[in-house]
N, C-alpha and C. Protein backbone atom coordinates (compact mmCIF):
# COMPACT_ATOMS: atom_id res chain seq x y z
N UNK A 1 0.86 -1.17 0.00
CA UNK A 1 0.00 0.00 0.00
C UNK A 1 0.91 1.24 0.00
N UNK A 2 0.34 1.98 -0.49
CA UNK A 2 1.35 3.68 -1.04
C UNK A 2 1.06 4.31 0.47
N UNK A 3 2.36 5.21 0.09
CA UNK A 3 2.08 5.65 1.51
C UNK A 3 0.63 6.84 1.72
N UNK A 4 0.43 7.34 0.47
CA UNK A 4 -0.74 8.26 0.20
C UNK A 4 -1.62 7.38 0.45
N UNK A 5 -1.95 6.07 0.09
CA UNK A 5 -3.41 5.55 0.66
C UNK A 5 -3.33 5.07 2.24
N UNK A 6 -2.41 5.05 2.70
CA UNK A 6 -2.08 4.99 4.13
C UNK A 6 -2.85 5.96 4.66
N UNK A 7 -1.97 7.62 4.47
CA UNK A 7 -2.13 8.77 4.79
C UNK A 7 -3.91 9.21 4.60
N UNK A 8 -4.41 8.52 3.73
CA UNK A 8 -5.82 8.78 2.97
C UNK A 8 -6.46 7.81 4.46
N UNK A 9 -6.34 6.50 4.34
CA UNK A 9 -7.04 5.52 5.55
C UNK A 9 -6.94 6.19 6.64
N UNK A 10 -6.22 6.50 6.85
CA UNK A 10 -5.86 7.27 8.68
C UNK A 10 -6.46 8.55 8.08
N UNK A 11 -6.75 8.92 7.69
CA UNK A 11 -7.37 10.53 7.80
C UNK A 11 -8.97 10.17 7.68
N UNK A 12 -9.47 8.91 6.96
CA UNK A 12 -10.81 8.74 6.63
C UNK A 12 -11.48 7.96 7.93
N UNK A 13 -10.39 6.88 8.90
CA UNK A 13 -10.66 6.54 10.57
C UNK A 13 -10.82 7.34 11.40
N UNK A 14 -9.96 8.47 11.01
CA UNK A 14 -9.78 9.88 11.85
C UNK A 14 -11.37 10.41 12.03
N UNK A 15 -11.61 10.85 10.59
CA UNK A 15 -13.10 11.58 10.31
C UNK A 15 -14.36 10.90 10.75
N UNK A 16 -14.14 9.85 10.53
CA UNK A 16 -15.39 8.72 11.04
C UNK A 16 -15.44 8.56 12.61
N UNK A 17 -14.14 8.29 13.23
CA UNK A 17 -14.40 8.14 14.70
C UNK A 17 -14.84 9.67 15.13
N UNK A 18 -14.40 10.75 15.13
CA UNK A 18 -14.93 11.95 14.95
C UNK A 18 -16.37 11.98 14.66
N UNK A 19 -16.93 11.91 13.87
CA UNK A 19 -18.68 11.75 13.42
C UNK A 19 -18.76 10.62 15.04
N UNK A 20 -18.65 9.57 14.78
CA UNK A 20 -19.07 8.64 15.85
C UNK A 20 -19.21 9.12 17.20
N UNK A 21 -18.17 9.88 18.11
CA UNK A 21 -18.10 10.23 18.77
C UNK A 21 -18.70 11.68 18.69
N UNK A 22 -19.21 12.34 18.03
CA UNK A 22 -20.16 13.47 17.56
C UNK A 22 -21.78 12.76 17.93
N UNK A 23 -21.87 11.92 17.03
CA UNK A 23 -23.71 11.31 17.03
C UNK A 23 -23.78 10.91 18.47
N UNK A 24 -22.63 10.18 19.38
CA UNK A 24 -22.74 9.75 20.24
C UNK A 24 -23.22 10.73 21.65
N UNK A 25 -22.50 11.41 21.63
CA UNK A 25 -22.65 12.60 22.14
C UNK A 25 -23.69 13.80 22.33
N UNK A 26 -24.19 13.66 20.97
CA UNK A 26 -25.35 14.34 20.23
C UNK A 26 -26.59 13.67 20.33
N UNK A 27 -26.69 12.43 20.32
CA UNK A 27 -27.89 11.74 19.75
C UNK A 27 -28.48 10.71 21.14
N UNK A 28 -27.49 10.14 21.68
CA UNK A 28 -27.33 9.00 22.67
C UNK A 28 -27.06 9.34 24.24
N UNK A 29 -25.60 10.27 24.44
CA UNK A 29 -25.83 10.27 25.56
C UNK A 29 -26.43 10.99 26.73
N UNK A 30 -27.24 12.23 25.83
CA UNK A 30 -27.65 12.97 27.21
C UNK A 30 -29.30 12.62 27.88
N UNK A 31 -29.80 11.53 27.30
CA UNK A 31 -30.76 11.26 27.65
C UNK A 31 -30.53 10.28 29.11
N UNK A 32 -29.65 9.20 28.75
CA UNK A 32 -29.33 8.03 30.02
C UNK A 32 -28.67 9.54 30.98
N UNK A 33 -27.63 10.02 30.53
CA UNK A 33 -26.88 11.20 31.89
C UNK A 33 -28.04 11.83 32.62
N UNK A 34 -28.95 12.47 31.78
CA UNK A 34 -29.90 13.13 32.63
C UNK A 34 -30.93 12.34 33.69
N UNK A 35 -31.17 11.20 33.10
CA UNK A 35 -31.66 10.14 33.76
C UNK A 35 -31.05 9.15 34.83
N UNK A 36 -29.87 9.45 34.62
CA UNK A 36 -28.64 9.18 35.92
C UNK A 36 -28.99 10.45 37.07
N UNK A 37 -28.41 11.33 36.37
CA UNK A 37 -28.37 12.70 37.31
C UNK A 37 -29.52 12.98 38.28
N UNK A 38 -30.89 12.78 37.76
CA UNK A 38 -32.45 13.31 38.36
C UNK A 38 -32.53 12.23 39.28
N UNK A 39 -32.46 10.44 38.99
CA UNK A 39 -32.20 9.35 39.30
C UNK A 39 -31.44 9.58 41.10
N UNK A 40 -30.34 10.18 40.53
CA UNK A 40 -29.27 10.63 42.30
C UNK A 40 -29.84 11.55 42.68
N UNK A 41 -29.77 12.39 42.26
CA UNK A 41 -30.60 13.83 43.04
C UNK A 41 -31.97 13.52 43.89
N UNK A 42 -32.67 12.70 43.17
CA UNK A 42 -33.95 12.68 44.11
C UNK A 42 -33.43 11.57 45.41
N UNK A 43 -32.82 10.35 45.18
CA UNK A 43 -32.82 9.32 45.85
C UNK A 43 -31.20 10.27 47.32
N UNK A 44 -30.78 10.67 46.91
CA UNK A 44 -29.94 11.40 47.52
C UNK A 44 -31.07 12.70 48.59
N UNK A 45 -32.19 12.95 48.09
CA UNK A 45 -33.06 13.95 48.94
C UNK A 45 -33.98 13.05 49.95
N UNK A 46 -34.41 11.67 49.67
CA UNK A 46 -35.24 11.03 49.68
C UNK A 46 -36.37 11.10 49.43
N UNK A 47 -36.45 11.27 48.22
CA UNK A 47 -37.49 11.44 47.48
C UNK A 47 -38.01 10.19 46.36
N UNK A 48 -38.86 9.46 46.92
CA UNK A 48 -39.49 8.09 46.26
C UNK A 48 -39.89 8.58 44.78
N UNK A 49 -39.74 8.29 44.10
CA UNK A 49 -39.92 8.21 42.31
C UNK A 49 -40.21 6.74 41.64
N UNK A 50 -41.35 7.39 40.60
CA UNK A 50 -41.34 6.53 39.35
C UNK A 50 -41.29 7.73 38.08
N UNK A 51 -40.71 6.95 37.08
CA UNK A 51 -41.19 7.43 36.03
C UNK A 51 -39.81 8.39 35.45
N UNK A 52 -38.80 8.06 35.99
CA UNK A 52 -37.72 9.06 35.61
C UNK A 52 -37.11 8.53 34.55
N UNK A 53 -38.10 7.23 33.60
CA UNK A 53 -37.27 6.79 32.36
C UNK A 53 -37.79 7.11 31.32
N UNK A 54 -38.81 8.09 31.97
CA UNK A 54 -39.70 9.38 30.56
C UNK A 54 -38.63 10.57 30.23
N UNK A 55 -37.75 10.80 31.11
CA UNK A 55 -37.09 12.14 30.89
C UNK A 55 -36.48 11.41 29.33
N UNK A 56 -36.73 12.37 28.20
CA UNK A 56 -35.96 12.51 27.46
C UNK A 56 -35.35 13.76 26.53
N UNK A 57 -33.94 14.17 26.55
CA UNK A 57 -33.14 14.79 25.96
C UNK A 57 -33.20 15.03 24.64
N UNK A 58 -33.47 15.99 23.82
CA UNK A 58 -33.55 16.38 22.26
C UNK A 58 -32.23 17.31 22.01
N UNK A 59 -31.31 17.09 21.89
CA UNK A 59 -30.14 18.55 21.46
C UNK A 59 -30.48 18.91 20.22
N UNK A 60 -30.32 18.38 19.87
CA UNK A 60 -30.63 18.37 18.26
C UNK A 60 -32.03 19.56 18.04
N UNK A 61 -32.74 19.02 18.48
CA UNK A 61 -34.10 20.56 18.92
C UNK A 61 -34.54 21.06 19.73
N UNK A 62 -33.76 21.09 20.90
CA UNK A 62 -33.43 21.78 21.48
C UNK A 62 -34.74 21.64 22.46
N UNK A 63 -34.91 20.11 22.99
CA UNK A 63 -35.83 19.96 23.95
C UNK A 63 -35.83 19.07 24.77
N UNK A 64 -36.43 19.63 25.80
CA UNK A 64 -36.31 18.52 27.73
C UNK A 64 -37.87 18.00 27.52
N UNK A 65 -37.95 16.68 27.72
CA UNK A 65 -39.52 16.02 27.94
C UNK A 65 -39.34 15.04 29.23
N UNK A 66 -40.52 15.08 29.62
CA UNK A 66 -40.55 13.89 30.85
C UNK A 66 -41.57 13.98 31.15
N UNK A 67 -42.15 12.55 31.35
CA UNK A 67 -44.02 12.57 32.33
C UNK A 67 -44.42 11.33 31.62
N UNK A 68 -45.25 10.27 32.17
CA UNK A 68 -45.43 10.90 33.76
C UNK A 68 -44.07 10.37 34.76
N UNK A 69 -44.29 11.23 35.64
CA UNK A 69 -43.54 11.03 36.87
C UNK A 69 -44.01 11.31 37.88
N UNK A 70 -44.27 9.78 38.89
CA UNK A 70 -44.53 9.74 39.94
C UNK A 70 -43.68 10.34 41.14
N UNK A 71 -43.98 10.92 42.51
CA UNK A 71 -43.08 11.09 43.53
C UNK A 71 -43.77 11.11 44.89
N UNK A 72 -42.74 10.53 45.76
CA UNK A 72 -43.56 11.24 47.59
C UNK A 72 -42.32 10.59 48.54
N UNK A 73 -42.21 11.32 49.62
CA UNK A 73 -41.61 11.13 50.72
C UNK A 73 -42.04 10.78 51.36
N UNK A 74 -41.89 9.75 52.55
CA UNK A 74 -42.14 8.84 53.82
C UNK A 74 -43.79 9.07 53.49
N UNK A 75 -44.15 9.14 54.86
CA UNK A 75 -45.67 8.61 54.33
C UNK A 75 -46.61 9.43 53.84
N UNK A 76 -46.39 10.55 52.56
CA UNK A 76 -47.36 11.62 52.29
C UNK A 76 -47.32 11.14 50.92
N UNK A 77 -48.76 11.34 50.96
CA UNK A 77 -49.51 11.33 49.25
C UNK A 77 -48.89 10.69 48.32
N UNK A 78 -48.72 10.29 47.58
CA UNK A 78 -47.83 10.55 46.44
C UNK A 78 -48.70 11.80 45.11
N UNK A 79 -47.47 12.41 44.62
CA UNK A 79 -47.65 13.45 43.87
C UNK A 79 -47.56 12.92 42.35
N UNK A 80 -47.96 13.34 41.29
CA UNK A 80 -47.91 13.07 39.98
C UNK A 80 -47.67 14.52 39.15
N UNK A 81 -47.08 14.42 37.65
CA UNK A 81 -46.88 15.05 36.77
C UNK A 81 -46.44 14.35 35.75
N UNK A 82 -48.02 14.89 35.09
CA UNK A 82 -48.25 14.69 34.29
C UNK A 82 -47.41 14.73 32.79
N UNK A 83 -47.06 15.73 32.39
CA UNK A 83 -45.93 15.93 31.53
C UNK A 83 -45.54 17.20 31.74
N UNK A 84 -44.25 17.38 31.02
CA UNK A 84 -43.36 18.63 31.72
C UNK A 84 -42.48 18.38 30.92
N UNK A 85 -42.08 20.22 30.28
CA UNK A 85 -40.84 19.64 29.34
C UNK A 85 -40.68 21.04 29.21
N UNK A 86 -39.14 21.75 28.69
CA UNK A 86 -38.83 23.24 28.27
C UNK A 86 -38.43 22.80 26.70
N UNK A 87 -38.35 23.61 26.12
CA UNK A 87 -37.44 24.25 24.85
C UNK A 87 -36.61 25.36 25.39
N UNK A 88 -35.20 25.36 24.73
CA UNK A 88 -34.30 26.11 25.19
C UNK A 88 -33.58 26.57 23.97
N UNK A 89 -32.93 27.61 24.01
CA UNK A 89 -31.78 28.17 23.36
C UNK A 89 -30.96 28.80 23.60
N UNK A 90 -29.55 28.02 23.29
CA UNK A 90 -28.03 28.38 23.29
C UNK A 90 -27.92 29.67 22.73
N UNK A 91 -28.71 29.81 21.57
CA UNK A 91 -28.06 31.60 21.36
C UNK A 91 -29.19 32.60 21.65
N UNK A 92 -30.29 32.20 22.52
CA UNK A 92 -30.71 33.19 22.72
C UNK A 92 -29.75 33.82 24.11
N UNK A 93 -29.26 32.99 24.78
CA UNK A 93 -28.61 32.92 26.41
C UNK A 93 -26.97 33.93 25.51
N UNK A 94 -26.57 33.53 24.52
CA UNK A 94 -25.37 33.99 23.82
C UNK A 94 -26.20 35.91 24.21
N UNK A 95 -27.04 35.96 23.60
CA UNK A 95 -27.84 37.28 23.44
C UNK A 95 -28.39 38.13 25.06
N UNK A 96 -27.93 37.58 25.68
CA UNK A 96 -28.42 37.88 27.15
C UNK A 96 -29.69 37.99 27.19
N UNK A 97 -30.97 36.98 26.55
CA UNK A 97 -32.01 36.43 26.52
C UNK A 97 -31.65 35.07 27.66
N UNK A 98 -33.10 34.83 27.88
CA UNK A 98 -33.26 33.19 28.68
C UNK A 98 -33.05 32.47 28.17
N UNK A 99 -32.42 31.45 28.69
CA UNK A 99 -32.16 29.93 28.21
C UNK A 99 -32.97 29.51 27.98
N UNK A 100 -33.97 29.35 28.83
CA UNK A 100 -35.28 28.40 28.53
C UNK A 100 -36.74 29.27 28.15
N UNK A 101 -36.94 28.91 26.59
CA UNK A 101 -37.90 29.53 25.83
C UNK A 101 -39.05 29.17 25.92
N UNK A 102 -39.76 28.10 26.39
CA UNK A 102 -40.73 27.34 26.66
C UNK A 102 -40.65 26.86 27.78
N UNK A 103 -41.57 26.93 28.94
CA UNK A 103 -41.42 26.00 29.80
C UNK A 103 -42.50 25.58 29.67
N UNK A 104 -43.48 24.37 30.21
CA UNK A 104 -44.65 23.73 30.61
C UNK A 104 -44.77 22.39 31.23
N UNK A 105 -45.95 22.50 31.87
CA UNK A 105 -46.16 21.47 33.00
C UNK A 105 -47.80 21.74 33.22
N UNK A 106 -48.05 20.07 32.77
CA UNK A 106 -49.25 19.83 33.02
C UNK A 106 -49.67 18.48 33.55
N UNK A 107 -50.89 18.33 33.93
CA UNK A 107 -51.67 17.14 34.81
C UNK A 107 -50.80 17.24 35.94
N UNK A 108 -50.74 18.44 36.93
CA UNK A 108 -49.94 18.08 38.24
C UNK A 108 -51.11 18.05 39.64
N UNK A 109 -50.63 17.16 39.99
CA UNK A 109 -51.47 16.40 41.34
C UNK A 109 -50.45 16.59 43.14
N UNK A 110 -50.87 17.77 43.44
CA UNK A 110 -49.61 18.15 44.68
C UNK A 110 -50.60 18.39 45.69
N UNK A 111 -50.17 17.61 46.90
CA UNK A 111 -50.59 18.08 48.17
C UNK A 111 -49.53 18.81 48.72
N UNK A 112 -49.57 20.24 49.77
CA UNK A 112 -48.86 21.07 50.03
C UNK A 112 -49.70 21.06 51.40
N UNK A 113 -48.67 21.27 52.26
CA UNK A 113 -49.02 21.34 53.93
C UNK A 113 -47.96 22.02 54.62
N UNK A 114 -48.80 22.54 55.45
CA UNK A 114 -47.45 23.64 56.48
C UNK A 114 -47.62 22.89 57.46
N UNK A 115 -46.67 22.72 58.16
CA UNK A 115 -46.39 21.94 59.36
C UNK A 115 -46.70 22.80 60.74
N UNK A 116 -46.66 21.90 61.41
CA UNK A 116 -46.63 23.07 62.97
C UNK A 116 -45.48 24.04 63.04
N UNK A 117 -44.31 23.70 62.67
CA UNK A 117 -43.12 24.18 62.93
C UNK A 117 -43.54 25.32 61.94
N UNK A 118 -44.23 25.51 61.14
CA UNK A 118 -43.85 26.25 60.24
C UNK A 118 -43.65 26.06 58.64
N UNK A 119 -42.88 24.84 58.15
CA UNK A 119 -42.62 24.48 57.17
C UNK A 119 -43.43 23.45 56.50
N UNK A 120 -43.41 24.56 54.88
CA UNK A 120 -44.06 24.15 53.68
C UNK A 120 -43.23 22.35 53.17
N UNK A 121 -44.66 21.40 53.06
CA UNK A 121 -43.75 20.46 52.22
C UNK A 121 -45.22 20.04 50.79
N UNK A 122 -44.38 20.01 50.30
CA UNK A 122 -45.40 19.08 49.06
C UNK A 122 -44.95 17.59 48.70
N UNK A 123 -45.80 17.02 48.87
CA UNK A 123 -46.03 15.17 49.00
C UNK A 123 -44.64 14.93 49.71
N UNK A 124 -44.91 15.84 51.24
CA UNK A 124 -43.87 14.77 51.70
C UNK A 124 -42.25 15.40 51.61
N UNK A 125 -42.01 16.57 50.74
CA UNK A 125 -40.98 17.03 50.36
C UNK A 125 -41.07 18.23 51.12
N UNK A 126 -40.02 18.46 52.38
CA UNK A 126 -39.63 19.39 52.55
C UNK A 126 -38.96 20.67 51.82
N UNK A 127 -39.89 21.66 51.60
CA UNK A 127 -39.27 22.87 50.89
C UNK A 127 -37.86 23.33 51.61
């Protein structure tokens, strides 16, 4: 083999693992990360969950979805939501505009109680 089709193969492995690790990145992993991340965060608050394998990640158009998702702490209610999701944009935030262009949240089911002490919790979740 010439050394130019050498130089050609290694530049065309180059470009491809590049794309690969692009789609991967792009397409695949921020849906499981975010679903890791929400996954610790709640179980780290103690906060009982279902439904955190609705969250899904769009980069590509620039959208957050999730619902339903169940939740409740020790022995209060459990809470529901229904669906819930933003649209966002990177260059509106470039523009000193908001990141998040859309927000919404619907079918939500929350019991909210003030305690004697004073403090607000919903299903169970200390504010």
């Amino acid at each position: 083999m010439s050394r130019r089709r050498r130089l050609a193969l290694r530049l065309g492995v180059a470009v491809a693992a590049t794309l690969l690790v692009f789609a991967l990145v792009v397409f695949v992993l921020p849906t499981p990360l975010a679903r890791y991340v929400i996954d610790t965060q709640l179980e780290r608050l103690g906060i009982q969950h279902d439904g955190i394998e609705t969250v899904r990640v769009d980069l590509w158009n620039s959208r957050v979805r999730a619902g339903p998702v169940r939740f409740r702490s020790g022995d209060a209610r459990e809470g529901q939501i229904g669906e819930t999701g933003f649209d966002y944009s990177f260059a509106a935030l470039v523009k000193g505009r908001a990141f998040v262009q859309i927000f919404y949240l619907r079918g939500v089911d929350l019991r909210v109680a003030r305690l004697a002490d004073g403090t607000i919790e919903i299903n169970g979740v200390n504010l």
